[in-house]
N, C-alpha and C. Protein backbone atom coordinates (compact mmCIF):
# COMPACT_ATOMS: atom_id res chain seq x y z
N UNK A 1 103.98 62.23 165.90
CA UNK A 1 103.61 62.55 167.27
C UNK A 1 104.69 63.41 167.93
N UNK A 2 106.24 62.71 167.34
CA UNK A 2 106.63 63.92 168.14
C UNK A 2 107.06 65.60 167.50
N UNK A 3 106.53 65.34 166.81
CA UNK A 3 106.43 66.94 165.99
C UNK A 3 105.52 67.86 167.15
N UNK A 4 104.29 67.01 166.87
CA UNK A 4 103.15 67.75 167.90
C UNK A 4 103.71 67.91 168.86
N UNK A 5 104.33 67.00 169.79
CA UNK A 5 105.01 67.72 171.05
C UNK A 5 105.89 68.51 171.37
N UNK A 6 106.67 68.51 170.43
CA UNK A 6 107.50 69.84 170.28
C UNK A 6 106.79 70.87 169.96
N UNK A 7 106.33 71.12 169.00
CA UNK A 7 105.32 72.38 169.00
C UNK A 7 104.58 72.57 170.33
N UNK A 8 103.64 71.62 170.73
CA UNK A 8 102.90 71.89 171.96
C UNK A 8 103.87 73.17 173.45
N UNK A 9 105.67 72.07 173.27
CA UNK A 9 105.91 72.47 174.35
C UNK A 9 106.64 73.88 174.16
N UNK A 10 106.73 73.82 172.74
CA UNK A 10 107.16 75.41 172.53
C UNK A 10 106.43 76.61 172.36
N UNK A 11 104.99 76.07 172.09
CA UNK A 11 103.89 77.09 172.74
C UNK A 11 103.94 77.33 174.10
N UNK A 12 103.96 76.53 174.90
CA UNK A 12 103.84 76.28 176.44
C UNK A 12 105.12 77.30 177.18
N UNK A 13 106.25 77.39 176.45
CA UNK A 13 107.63 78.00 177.03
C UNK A 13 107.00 79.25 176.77
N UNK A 14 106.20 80.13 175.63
CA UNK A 14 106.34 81.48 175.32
C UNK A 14 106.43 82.67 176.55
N UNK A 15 106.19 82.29 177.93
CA UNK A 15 106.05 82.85 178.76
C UNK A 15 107.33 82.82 179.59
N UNK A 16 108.35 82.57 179.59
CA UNK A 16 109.61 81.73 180.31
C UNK A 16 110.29 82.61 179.25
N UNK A 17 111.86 83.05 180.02
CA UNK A 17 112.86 83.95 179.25
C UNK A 17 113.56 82.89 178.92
N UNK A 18 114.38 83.27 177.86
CA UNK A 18 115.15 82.57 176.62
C UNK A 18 116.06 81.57 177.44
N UNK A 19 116.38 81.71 178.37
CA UNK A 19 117.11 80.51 178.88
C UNK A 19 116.56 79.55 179.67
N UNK A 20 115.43 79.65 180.00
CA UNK A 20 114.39 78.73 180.86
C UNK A 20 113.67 78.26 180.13
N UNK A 21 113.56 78.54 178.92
CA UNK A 21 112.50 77.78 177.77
C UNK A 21 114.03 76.78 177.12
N UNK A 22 115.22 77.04 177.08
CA UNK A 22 115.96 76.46 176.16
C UNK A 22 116.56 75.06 177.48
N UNK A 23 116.63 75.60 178.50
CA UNK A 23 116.99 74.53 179.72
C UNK A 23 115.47 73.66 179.81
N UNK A 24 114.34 73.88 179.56
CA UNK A 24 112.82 73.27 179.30
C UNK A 24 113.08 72.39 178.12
N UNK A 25 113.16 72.91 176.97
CA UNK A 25 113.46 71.55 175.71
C UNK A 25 114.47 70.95 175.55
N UNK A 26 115.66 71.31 177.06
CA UNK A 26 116.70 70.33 176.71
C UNK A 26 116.29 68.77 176.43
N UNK A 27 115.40 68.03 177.38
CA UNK A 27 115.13 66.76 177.47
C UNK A 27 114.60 66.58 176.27
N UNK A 28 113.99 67.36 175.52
CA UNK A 28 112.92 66.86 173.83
C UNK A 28 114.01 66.82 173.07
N UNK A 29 115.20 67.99 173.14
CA UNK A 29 115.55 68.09 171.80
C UNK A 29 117.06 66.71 171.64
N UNK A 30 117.70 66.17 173.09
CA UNK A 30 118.53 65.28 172.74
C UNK A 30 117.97 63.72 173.59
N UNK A 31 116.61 63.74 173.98
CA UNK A 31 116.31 62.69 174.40
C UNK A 31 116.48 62.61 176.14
N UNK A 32 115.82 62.00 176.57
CA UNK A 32 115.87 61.32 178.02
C UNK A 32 117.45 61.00 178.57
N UNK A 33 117.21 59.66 177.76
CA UNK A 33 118.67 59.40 178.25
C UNK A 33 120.10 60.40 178.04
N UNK A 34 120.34 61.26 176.81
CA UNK A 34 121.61 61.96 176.60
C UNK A 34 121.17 63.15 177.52
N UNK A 35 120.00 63.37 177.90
CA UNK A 35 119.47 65.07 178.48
C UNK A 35 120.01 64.54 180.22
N UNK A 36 120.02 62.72 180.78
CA UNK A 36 120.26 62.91 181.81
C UNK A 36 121.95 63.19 182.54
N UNK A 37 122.09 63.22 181.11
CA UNK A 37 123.84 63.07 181.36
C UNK A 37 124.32 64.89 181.46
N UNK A 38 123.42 65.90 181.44
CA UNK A 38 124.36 66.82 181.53
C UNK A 38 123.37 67.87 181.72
N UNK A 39 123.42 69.05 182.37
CA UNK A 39 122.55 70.22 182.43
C UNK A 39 122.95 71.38 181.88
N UNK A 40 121.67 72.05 182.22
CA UNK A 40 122.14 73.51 181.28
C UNK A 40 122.30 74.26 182.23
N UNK A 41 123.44 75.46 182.32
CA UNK A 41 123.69 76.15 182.90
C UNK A 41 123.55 77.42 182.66
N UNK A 42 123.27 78.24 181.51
CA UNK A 42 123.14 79.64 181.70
C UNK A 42 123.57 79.96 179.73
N UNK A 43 122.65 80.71 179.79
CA UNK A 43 122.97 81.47 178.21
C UNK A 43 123.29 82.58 178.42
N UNK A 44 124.81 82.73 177.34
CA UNK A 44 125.58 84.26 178.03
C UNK A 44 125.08 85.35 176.58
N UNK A 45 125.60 86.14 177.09
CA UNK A 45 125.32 87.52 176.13
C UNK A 45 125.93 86.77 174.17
N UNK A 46 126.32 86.21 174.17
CA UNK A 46 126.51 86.05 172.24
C UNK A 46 125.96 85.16 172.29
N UNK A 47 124.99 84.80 172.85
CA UNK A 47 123.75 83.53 172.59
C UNK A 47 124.41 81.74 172.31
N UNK A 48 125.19 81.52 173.38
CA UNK A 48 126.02 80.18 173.57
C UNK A 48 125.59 80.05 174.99
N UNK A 49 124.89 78.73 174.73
CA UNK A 49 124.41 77.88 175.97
C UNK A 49 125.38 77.15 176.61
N UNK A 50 125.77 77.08 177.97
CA UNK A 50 126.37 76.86 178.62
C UNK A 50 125.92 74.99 178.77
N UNK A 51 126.56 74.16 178.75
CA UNK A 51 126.27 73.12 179.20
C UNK A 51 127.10 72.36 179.93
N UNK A 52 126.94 71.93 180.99
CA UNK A 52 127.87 70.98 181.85
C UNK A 52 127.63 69.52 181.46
N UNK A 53 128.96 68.87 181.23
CA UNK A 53 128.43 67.24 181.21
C UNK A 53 128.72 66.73 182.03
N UNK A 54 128.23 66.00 182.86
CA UNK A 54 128.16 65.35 184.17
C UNK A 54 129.50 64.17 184.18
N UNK A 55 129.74 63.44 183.20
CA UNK A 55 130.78 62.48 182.77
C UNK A 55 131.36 62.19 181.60
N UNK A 56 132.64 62.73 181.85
CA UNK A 56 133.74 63.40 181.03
C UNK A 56 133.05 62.21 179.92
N UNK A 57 133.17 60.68 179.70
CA UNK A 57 133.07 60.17 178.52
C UNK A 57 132.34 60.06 177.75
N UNK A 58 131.26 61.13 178.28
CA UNK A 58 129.97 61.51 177.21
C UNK A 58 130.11 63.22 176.60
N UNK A 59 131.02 63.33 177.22
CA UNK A 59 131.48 65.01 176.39
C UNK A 59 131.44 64.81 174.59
N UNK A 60 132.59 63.64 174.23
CA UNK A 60 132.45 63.67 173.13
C UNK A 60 131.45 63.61 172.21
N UNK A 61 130.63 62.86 172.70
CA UNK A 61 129.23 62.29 172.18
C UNK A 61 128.27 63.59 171.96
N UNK A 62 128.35 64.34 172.75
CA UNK A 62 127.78 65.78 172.87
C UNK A 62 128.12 66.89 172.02
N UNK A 63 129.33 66.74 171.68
CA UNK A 63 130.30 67.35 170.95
C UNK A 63 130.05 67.18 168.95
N UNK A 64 129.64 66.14 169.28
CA UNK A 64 129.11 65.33 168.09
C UNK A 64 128.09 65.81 167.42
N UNK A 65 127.60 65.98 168.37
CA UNK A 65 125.76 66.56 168.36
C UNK A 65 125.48 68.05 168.20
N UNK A 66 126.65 68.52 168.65
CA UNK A 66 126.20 70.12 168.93
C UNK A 66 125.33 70.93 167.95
N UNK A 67 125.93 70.52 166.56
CA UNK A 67 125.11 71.52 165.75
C UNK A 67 123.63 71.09 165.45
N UNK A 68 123.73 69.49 165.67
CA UNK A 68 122.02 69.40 165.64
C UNK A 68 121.17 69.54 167.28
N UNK A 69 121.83 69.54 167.98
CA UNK A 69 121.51 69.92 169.32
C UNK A 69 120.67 71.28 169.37
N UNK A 70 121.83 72.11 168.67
CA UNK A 70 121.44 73.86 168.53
C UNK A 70 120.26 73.97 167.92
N UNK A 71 120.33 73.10 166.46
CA UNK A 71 118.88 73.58 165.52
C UNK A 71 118.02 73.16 166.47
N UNK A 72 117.72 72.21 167.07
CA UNK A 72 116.51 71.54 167.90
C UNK A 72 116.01 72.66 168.75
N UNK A 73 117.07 72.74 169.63
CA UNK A 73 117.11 74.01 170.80
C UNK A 73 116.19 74.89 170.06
N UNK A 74 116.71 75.56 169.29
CA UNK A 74 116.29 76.81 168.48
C UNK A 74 115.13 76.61 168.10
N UNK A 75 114.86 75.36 167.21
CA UNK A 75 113.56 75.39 166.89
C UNK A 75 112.22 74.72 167.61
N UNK A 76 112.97 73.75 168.87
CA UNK A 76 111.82 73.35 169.95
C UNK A 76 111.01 74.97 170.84
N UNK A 77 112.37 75.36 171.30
CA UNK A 77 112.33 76.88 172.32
C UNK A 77 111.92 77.81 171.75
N UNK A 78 111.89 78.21 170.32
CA UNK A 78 112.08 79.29 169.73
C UNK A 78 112.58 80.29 170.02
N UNK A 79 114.33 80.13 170.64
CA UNK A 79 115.39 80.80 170.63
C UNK A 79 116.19 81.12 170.02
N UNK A 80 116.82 82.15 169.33
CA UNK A 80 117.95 82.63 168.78
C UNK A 80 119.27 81.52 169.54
N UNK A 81 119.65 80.58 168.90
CA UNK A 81 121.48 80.76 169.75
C UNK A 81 122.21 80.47 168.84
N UNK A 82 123.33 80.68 169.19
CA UNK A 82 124.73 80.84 168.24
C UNK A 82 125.06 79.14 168.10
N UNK A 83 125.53 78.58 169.52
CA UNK A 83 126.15 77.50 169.36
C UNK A 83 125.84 76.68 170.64
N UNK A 84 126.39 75.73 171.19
CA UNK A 84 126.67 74.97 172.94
C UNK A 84 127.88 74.44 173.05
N UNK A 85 128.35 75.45 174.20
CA UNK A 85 129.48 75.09 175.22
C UNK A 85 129.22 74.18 175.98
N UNK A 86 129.54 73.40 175.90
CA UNK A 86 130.14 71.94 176.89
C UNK A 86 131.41 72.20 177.61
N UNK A 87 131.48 72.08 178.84
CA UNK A 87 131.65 72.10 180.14
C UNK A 87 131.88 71.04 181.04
N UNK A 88 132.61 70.68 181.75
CA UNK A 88 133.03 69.72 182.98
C UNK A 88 134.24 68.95 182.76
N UNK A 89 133.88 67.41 183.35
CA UNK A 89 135.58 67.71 182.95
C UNK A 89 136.34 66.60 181.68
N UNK A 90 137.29 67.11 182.21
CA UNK A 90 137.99 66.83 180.68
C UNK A 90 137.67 65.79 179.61
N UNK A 91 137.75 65.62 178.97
CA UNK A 91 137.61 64.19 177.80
C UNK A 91 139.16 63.36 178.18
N UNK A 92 138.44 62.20 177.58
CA UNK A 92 139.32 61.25 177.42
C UNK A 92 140.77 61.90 176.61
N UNK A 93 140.56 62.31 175.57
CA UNK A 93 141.51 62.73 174.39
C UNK A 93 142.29 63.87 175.14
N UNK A 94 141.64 64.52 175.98
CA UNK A 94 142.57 65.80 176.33
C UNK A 94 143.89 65.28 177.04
N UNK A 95 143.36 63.98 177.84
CA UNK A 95 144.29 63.41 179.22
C UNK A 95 145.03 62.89 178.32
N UNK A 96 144.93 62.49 176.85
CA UNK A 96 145.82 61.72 176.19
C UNK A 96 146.68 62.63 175.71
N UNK A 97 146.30 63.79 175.79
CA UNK A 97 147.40 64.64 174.84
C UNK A 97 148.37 65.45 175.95
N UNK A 98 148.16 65.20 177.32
CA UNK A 98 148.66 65.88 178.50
C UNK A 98 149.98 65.26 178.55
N UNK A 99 151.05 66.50 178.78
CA UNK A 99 152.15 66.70 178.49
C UNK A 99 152.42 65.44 179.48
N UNK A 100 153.77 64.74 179.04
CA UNK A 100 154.53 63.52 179.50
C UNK A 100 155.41 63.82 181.14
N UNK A 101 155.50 64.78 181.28
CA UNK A 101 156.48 65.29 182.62
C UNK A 101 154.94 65.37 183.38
N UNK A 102 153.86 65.97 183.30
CA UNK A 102 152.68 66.31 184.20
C UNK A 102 152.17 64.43 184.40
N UNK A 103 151.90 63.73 183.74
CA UNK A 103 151.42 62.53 183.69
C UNK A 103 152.65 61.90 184.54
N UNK A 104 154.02 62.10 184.50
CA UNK A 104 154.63 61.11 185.63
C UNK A 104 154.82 61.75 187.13
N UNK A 105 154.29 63.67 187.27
CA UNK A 105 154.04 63.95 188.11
C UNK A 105 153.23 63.60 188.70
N UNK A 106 152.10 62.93 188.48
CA UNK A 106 150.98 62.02 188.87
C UNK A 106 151.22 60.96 188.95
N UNK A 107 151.80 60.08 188.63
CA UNK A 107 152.11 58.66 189.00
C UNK A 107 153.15 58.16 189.78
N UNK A 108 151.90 57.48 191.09
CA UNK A 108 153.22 57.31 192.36
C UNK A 108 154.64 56.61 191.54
N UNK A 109 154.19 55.32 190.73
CA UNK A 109 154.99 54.61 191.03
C UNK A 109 156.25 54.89 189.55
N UNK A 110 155.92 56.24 189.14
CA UNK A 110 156.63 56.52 188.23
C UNK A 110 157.68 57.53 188.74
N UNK A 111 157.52 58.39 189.65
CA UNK A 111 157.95 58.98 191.06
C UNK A 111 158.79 58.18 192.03
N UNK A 112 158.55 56.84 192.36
CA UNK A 112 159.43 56.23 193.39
C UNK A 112 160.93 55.75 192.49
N UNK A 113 160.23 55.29 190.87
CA UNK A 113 160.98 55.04 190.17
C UNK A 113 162.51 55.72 189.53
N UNK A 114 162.41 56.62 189.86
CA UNK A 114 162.74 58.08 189.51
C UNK A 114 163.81 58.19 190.89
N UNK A 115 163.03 58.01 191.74
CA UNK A 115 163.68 58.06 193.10
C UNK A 115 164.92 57.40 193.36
N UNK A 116 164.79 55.81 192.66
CA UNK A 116 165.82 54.78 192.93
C UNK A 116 166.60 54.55 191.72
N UNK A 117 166.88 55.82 190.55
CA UNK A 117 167.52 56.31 189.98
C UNK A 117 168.89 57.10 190.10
């Protein structure tokens, strides 16, 4: 059944330009729930879909997915694309790898500490 609906809705896009048919099968091709976590924003000239994720701790999860994300895309929409950019903000892992002087510039009480040094 859901073969048929993918086909159905990729007949249905043929009228819609390549990025309004691929922002249309976002919800088929990664599901309800992962499609509510992030939108599509814009397909640029080397055929990479722009995607924002709404909360950084589902970036990875997305990240995961990308290359079967793309075939879906491609073959729900019947779009050409290269790849998907994910977008917003940071992952968990990035903040972990953020330099040690910037992380106690952020922390009051690593700052007062410093102070009464």
């Amino acid at each position: 059944m859901r073969d048929v609906l993918r086909g159905a809705l990729g007949r249905s896009l043929r009228t819609l330009s390549d990025e309004d048919r691929l922002a249309a099968a976002w919800a088929v091709a990664c599901g309800p729930v992962l499609a509510a976590r992030a939108e599509v924003l814009h397909l640029d000239e080397d055929r990479t879909l722009h995607v924002r994720v709404l909360h950084a701790e589902w970036r990875e999860q997305f990240w995961q997915m990308r290359t079967m994300l793309t075939d879906e895309l491609c073959r729900i929409a019947g779009v050409r694309l290269q790849t998907i950019h994910f977008e917003g903000q940071s992952s968990t892992r990035k903040s972990a790898r953020e330099a040690p002087a910037a992380r106690r510039a952020t922390n009051p009480a690593a700052a007062t500490r410093r102070k009464e040094r």
